[in-house]
Protein backbone atom coordinates (compact mmCIF):
# COMPACT_ATOMS: atom_id res chain seq x y z
CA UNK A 1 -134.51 27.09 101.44
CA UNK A 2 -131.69 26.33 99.26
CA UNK A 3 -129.05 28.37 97.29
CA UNK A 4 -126.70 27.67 94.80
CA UNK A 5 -123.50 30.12 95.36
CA UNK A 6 -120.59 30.94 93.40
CA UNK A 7 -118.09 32.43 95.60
CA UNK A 8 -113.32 32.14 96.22
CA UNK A 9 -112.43 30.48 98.64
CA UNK A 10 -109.29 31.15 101.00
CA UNK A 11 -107.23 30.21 98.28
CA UNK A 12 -108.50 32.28 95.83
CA UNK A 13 -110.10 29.79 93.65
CA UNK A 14 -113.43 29.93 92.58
CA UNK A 15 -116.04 27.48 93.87
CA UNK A 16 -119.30 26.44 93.14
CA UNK A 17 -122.23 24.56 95.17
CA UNK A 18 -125.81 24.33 97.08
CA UNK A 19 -126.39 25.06 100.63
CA UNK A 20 -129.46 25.27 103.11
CA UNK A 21 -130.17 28.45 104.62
CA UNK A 22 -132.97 30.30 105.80
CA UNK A 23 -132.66 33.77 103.81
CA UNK A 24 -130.18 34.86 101.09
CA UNK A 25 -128.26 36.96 104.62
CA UNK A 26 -128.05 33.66 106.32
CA UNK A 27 -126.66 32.00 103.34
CA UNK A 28 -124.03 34.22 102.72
CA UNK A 29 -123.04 34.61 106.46
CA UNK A 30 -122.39 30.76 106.01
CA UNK A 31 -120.20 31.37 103.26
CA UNK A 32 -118.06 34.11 105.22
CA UNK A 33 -118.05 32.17 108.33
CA UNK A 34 -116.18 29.31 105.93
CA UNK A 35 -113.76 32.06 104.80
CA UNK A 36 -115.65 32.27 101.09
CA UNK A 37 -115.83 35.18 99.46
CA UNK A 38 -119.53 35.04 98.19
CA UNK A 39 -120.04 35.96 94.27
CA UNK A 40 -123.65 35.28 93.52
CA UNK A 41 -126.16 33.75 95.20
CA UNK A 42 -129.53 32.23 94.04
CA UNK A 43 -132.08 30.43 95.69
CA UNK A 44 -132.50 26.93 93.88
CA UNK A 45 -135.05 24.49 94.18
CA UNK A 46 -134.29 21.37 96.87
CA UNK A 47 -131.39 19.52 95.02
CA UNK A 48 -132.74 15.78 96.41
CA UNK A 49 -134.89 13.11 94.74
CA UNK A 50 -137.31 11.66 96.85
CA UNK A 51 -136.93 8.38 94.57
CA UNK A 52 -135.25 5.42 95.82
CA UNK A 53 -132.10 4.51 94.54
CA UNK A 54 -131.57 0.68 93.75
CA UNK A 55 -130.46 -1.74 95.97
CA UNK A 56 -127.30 -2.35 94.21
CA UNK A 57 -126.05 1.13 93.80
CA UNK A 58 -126.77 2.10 97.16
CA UNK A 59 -125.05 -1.62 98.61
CA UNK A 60 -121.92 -0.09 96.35
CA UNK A 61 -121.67 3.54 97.62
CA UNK A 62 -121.95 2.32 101.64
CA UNK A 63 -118.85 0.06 100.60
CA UNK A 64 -117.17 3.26 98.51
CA UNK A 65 -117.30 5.41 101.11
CA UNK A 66 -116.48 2.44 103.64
CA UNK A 67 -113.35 2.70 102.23
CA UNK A 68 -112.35 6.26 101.53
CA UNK A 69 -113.09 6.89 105.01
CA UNK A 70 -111.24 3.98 106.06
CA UNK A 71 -108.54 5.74 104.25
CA UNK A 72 -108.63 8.44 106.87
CA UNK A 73 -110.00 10.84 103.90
CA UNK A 74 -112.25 13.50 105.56
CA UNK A 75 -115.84 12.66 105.09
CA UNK A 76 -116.90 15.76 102.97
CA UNK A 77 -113.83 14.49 100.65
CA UNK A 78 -115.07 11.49 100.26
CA UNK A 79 -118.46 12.41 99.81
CA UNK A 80 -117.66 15.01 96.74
CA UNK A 81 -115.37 11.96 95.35
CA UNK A 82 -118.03 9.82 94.82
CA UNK A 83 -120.35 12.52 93.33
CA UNK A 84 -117.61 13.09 91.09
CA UNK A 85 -117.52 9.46 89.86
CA UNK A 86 -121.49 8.45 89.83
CA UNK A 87 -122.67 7.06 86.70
CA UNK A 88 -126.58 7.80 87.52
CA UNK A 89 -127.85 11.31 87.65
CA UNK A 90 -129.92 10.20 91.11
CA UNK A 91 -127.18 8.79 93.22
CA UNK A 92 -124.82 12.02 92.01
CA UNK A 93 -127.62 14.37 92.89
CA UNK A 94 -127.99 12.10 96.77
CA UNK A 95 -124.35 13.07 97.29
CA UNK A 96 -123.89 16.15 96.41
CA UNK A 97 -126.85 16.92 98.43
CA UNK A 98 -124.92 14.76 101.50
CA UNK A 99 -121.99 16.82 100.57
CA UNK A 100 -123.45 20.06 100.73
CA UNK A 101 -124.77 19.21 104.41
CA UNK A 102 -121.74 18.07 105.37
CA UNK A 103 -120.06 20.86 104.64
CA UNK A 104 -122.55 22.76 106.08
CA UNK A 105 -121.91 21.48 109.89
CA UNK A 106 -124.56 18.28 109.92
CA UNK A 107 -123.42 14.77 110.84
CA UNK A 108 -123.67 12.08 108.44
CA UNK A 109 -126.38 10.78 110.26
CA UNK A 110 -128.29 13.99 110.23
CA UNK A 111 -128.01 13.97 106.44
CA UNK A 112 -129.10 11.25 105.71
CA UNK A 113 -131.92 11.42 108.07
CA UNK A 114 -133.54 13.70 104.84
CA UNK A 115 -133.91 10.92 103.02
CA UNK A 116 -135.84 7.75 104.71
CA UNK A 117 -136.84 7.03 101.18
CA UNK A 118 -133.16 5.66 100.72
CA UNK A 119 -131.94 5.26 104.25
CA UNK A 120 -133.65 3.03 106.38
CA UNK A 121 -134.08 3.47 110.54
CA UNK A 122 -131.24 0.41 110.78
CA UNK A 123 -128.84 2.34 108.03
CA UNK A 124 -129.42 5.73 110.45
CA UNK A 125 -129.28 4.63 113.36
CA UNK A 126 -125.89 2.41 112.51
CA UNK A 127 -124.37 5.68 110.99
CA UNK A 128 -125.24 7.83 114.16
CA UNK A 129 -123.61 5.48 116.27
CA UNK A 130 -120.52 4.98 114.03
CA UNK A 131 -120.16 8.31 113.90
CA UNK A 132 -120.33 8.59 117.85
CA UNK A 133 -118.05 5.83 118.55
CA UNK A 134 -115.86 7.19 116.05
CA UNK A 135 -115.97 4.15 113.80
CA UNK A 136 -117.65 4.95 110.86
CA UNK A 137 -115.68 3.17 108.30
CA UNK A 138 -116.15 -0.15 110.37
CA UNK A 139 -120.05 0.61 110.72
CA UNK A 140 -120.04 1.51 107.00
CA UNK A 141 -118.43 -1.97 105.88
CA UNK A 142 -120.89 -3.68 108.57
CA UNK A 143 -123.69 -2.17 106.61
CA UNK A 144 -122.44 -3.07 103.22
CA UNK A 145 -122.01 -6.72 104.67
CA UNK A 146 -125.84 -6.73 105.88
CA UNK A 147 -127.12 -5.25 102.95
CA UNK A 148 -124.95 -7.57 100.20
CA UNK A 149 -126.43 -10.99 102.71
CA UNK A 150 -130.17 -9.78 102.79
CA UNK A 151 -130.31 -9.14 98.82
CA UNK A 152 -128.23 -12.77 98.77
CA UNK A 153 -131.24 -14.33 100.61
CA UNK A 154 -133.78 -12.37 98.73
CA UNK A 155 -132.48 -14.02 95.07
CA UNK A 156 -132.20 -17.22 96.48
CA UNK A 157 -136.09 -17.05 97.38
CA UNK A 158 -136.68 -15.64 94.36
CA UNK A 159 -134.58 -18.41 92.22
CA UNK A 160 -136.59 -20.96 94.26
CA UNK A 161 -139.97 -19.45 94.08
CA UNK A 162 -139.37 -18.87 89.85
CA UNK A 163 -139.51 -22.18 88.58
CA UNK A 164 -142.59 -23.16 90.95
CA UNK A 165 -144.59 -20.09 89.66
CA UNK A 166 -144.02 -20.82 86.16
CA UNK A 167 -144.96 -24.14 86.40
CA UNK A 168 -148.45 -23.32 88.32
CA UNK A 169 -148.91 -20.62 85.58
CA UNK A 170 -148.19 -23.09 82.64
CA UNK A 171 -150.05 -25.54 84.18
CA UNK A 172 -153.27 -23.27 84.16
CA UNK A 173 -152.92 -21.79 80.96
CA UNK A 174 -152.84 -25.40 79.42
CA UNK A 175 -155.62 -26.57 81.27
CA UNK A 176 -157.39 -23.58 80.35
CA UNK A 177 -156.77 -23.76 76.72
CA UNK A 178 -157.76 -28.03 76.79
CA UNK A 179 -161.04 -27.03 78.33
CA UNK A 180 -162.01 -23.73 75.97
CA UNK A 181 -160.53 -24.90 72.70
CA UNK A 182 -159.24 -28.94 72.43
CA UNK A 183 -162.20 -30.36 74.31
CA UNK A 184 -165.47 -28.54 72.40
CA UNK A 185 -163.98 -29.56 68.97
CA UNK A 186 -163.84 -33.55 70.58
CA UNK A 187 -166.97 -34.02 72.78
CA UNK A 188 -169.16 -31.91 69.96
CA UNK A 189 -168.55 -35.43 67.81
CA UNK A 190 -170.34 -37.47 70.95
CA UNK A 191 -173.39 -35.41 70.63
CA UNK A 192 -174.78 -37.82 67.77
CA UNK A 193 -174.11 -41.31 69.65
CA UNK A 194 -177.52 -42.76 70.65
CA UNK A 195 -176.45 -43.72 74.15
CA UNK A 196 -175.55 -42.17 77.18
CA UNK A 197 -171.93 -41.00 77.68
CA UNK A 198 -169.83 -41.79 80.74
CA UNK A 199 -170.28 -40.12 83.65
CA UNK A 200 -166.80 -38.71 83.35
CA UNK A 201 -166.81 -37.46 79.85
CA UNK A 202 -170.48 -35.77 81.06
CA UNK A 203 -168.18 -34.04 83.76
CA UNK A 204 -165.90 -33.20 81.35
CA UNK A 205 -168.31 -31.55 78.49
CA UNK A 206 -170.08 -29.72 81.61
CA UNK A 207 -166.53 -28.60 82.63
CA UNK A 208 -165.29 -27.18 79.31
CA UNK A 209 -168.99 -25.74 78.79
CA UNK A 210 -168.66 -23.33 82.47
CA UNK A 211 -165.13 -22.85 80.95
CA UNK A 212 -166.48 -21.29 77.42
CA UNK A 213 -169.55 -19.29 79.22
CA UNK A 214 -167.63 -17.80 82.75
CA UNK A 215 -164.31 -18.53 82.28
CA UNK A 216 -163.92 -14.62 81.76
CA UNK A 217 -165.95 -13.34 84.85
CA UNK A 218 -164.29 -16.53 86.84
CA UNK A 219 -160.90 -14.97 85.99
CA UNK A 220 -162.68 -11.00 86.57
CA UNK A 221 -164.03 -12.61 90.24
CA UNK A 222 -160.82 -13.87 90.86
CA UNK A 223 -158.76 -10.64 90.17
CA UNK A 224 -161.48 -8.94 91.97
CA UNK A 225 -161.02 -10.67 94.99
CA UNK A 226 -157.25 -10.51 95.14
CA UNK A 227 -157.15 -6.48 94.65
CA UNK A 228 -160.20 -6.65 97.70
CA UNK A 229 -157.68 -8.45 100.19
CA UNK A 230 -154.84 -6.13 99.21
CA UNK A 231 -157.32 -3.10 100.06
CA UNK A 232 -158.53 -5.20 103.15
CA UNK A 233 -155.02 -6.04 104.31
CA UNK A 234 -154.21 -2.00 104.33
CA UNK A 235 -155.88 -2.00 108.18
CA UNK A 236 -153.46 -2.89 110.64
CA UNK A 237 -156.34 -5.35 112.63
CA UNK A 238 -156.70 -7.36 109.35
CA UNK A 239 -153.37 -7.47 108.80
CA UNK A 240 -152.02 -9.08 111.78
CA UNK A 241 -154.52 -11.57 112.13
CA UNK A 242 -153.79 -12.71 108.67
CA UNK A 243 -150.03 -12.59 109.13
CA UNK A 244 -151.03 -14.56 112.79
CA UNK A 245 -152.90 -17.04 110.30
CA UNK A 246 -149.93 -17.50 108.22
CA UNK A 247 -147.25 -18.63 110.93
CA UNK A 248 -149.99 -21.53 111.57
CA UNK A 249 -149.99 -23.04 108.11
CA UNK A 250 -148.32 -26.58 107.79
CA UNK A 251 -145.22 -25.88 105.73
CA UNK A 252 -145.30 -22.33 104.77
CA UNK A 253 -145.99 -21.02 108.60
CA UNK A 254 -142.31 -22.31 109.82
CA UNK A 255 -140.78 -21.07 106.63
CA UNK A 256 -142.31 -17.46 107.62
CA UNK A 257 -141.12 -17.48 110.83
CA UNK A 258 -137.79 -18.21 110.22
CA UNK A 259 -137.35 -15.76 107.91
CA UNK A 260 -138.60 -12.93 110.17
CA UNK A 261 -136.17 -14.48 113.01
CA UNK A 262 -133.25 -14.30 110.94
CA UNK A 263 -133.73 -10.64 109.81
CA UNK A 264 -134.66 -10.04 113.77
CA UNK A 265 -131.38 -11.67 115.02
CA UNK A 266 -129.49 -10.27 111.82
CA UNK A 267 -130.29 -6.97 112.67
CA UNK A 268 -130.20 -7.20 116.42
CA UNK A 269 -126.63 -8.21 116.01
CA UNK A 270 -125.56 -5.59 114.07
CA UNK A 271 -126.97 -2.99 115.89
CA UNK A 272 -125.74 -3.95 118.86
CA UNK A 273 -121.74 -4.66 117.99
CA UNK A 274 -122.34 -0.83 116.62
CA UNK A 275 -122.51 0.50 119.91
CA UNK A 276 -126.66 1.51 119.45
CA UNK A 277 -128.22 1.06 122.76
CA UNK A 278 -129.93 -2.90 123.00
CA UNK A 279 -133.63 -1.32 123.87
CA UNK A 280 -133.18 0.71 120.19
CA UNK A 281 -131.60 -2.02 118.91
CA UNK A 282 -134.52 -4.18 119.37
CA UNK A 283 -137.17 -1.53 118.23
CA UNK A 284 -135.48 -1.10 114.98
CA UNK A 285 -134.54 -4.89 114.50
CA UNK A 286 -138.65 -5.25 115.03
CA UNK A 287 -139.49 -2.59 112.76
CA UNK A 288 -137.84 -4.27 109.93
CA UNK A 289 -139.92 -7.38 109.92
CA UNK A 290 -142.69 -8.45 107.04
CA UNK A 291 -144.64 -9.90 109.59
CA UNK A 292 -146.91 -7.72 111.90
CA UNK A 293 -148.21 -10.71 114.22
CA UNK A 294 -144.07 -11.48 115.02
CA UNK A 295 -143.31 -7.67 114.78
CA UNK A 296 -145.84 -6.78 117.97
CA UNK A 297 -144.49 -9.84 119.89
CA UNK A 298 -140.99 -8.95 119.64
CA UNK A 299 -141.99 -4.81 120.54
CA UNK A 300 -143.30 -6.26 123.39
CA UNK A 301 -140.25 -8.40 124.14
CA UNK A 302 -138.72 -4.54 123.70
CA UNK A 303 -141.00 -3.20 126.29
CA UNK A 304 -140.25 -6.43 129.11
CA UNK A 305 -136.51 -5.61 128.54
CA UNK A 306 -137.30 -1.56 129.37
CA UNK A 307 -138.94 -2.74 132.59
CA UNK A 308 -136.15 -4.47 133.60
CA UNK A 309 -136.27 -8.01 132.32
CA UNK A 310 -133.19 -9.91 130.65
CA UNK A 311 -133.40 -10.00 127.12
CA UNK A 312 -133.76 -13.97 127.23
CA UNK A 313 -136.36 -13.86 129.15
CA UNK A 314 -138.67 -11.23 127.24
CA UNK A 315 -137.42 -12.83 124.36
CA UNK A 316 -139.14 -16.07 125.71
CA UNK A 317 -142.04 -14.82 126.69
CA UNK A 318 -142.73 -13.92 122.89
CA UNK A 319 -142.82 -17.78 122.27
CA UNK A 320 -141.76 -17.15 118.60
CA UNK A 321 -138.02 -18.68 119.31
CA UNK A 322 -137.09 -21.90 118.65
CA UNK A 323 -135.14 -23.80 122.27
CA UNK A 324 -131.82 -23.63 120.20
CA UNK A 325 -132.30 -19.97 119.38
CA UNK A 326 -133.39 -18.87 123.32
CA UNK A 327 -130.20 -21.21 124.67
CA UNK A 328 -127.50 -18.98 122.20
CA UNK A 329 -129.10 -16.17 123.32
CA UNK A 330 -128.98 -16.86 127.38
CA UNK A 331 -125.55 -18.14 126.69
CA UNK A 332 -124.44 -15.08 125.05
CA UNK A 333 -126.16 -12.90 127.80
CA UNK A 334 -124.09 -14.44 130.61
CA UNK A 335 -120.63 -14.90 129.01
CA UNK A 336 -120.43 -10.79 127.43
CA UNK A 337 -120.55 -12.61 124.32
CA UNK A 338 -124.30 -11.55 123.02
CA UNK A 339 -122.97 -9.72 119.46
CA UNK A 340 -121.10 -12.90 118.30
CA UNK A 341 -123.77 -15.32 119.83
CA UNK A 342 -126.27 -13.13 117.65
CA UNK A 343 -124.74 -13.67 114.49
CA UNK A 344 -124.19 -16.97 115.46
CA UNK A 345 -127.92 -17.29 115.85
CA UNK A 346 -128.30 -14.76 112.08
CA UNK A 347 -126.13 -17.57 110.32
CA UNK A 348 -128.08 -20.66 111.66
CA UNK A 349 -131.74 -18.69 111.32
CA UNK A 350 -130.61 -18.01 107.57
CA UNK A 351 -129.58 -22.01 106.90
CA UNK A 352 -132.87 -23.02 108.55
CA UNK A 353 -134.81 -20.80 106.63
CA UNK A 354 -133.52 -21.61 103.22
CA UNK A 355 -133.17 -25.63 104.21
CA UNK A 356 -137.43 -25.26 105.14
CA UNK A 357 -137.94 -23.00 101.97
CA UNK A 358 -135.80 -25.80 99.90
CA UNK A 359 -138.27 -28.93 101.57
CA UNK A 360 -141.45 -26.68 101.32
CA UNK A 361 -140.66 -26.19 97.17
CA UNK A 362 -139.60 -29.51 97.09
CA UNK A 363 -143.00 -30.79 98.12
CA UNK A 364 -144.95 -28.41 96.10
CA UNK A 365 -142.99 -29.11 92.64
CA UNK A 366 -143.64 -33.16 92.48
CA UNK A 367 -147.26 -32.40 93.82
CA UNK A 368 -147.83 -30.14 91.11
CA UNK A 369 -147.02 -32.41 88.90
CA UNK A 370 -149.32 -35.39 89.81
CA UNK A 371 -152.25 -32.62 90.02
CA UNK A 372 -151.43 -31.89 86.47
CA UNK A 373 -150.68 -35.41 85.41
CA UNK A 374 -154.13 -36.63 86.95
CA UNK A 375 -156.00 -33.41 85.36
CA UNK A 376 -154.40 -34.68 81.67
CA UNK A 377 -155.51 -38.49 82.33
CA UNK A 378 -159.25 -37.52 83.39
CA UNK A 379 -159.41 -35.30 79.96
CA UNK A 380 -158.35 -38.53 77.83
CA UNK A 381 -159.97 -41.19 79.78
CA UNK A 382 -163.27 -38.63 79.16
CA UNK A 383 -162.31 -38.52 75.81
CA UNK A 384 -161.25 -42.18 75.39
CA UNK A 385 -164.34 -43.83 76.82
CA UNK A 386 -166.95 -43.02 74.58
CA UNK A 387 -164.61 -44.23 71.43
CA UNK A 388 -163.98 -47.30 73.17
CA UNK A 389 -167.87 -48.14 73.49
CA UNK A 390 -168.39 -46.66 70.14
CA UNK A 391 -165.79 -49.49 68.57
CA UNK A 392 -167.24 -51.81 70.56
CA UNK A 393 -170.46 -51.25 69.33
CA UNK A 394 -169.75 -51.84 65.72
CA UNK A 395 -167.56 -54.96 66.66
């Protein structure tokens, strides 16, 4: 349960907060044991939002209280100082909850352990051992680093991916609208001629006539089948052959892959220059991957390494690295130098990832293009052959 208290503390002023206890006694027990003199007491509903907070605020606080820390200000201190200074009722209410625990006797890690909603396995396991090692401002800034470059890549693939999408959506929309609404009013003016139309403009008429009668239930079939793979995709089975299916795609498998090996190698090396053990280090750098196919390789790469094989060589055995990848790796392994030789690896996964994504959009945009272009011409070239005959008729 939790109380809100009003109580003086040892130097006689009066404070005011929320604490976790398991009976109004305990709770006020807590109090005394702090040296408070307890005033009231009332139990409170649980002072935490089970919302997430946005990526930006939360990338913000880590580097706030990076730095307060850093300034050797105790962590409760720093905690209530950024309650005191949030703008958005949710992140206020996240640390004055953190606060409260704090102050209660929980680590940091143990706090924010309450909310896996906001805090992710890598951010808790990161804080537990910065908090171990006893360098929590350090393991604080190297979260705030990871965070700031993952939401980097995630706008670059989403700047890249925006103007393809709105092209293939344009692109539809006009051919739909040529085929339902330009094309009847046209092709209704051949219906007099006393000779047979081109083949092409017979396509065309049949086209825009399937377009008029089931373009509707087309579009209902289509949306119907999309929300039926989402539902199908929910069982793990499914899932993982379809993500296995993906990394063998011509241009869009490699582009997959490296993305899930630069998250993998990301977070493997910041795990590890934290101090967190290598075989949790690799079950939480697995758990954050989109893909399942690559996640269940690399768990088992986890598994080689707990029965005693070298990292590069479970790692190998996934056959999901690339040579250049495995050789950093090995090299890193026998020097001492694994941490930096995994960033190394982050930095060049990242480049290779958004150098494939920039070729893979590259080839899509011009090919959309001529599939549009070619679309257009076959519409006029329907449209223009029976007027040609027609003129040349009356010649």
């Amino acid at each position: 349960m939790h109380f809100r208290w009003l109580a003086v503390d040892p130097q006689g002023k009066k404070q005011r907060g929320t604490l976790s206890a398991d009976s109004e006694r305990h709770a006020r027990q807590q109090l005394r044991d702090r040296q408070f003199k307890p005033l009231t007491i009332a139990a409170c509903r649980t002072p935490r939002s089970r919302r997430g907070l946005p990526h930006r605020e939360l990338v913000l606080m880590i580097r706030q209280l990076a730095t307060l820390v850093s300034a050797r200000l105790p962590l409760a201190q720093s905690l209530q100082a950024l309650a005191a200074q949030s703008e958005t009722p949710r992140q206020k209410q996240l640390l004055e909850a953190l606060h409260q625990q704090v102050l209660n006797g929980s680590s940091l890690a143990e706090a924010v352990a309450d909310y896996p909603e906001i805090f992710s396995p890598l951010y808790r396991a990161m804080i537990a051992a910065g908090e171990a090692s006893g360098k929590l401002e350090r393991v604080l800034e190297q979260l705030a680093d990871y965070s700031e470059k993952t939401q980097q890549l995630k706008s670059k693939l989403l700047q890249a991916m925006l103007y393809p999408l709105l092209l293939t959506v344009v692109a539809l929309v006009v051919v739909m609208i040529l085929l339902t609404a330009v094309v009847p009013e046209v092709v209704s003016q051949f219906s007099h001629m006393q000779q047979d139309l081109p083949a092409s403009t017979r396509l065309l008429m049949t086209l825009s006539e399937l377009a008029q009668r089931w373009g509707v239930l087309t579009l209902g079939i289509v949306m119907g089948l999309v929300v039926s793979c989402r539902f199908a995709l929910r069982q793990p089975a499914r899932r993982k052959r379809w993500h296995q299916h993906c990394l063998r795609l011509p241009v869009m498998g490699p582009v997959v892959l490296n993305l899930n090996l630069a998250r993998y190698s990301r977070t493997l090396s910041i795990l590890a220059s934290s101090a967190v053990p290598l075989l949790d280090s690799m079950a939480i750098a697995a758990a954050v991957l989109s893909n399942d196919f690559v996640r269940e390789r690399l768990q088992q790469a986890a598994e080689r390494v707990r029965e005693g094989v070298t990292l590069t060589q479970a790692l190998t055995e996934s056959a999901l690295l690339p040579p250049m990848m495995r050789h950093m790796i090995a090299s890193g392994e026998q020097s001492g130098e694994l941490n930096q030789m995994l960033t190394r690896v982050a930095d060049i996964q990242d480049q290779s990832f958004i150098s494939k994504m920039t070729l893979a959009l590259g080839l899509f945009e011009p090919l959309l293009i001529v599939v549009m272009a070619a679309v257009v011409l076959f519409i006029i070239l329907a449209i223009l052959q029976p007027l040609l005959q027609l003129n040349s008729l009356t010649g």
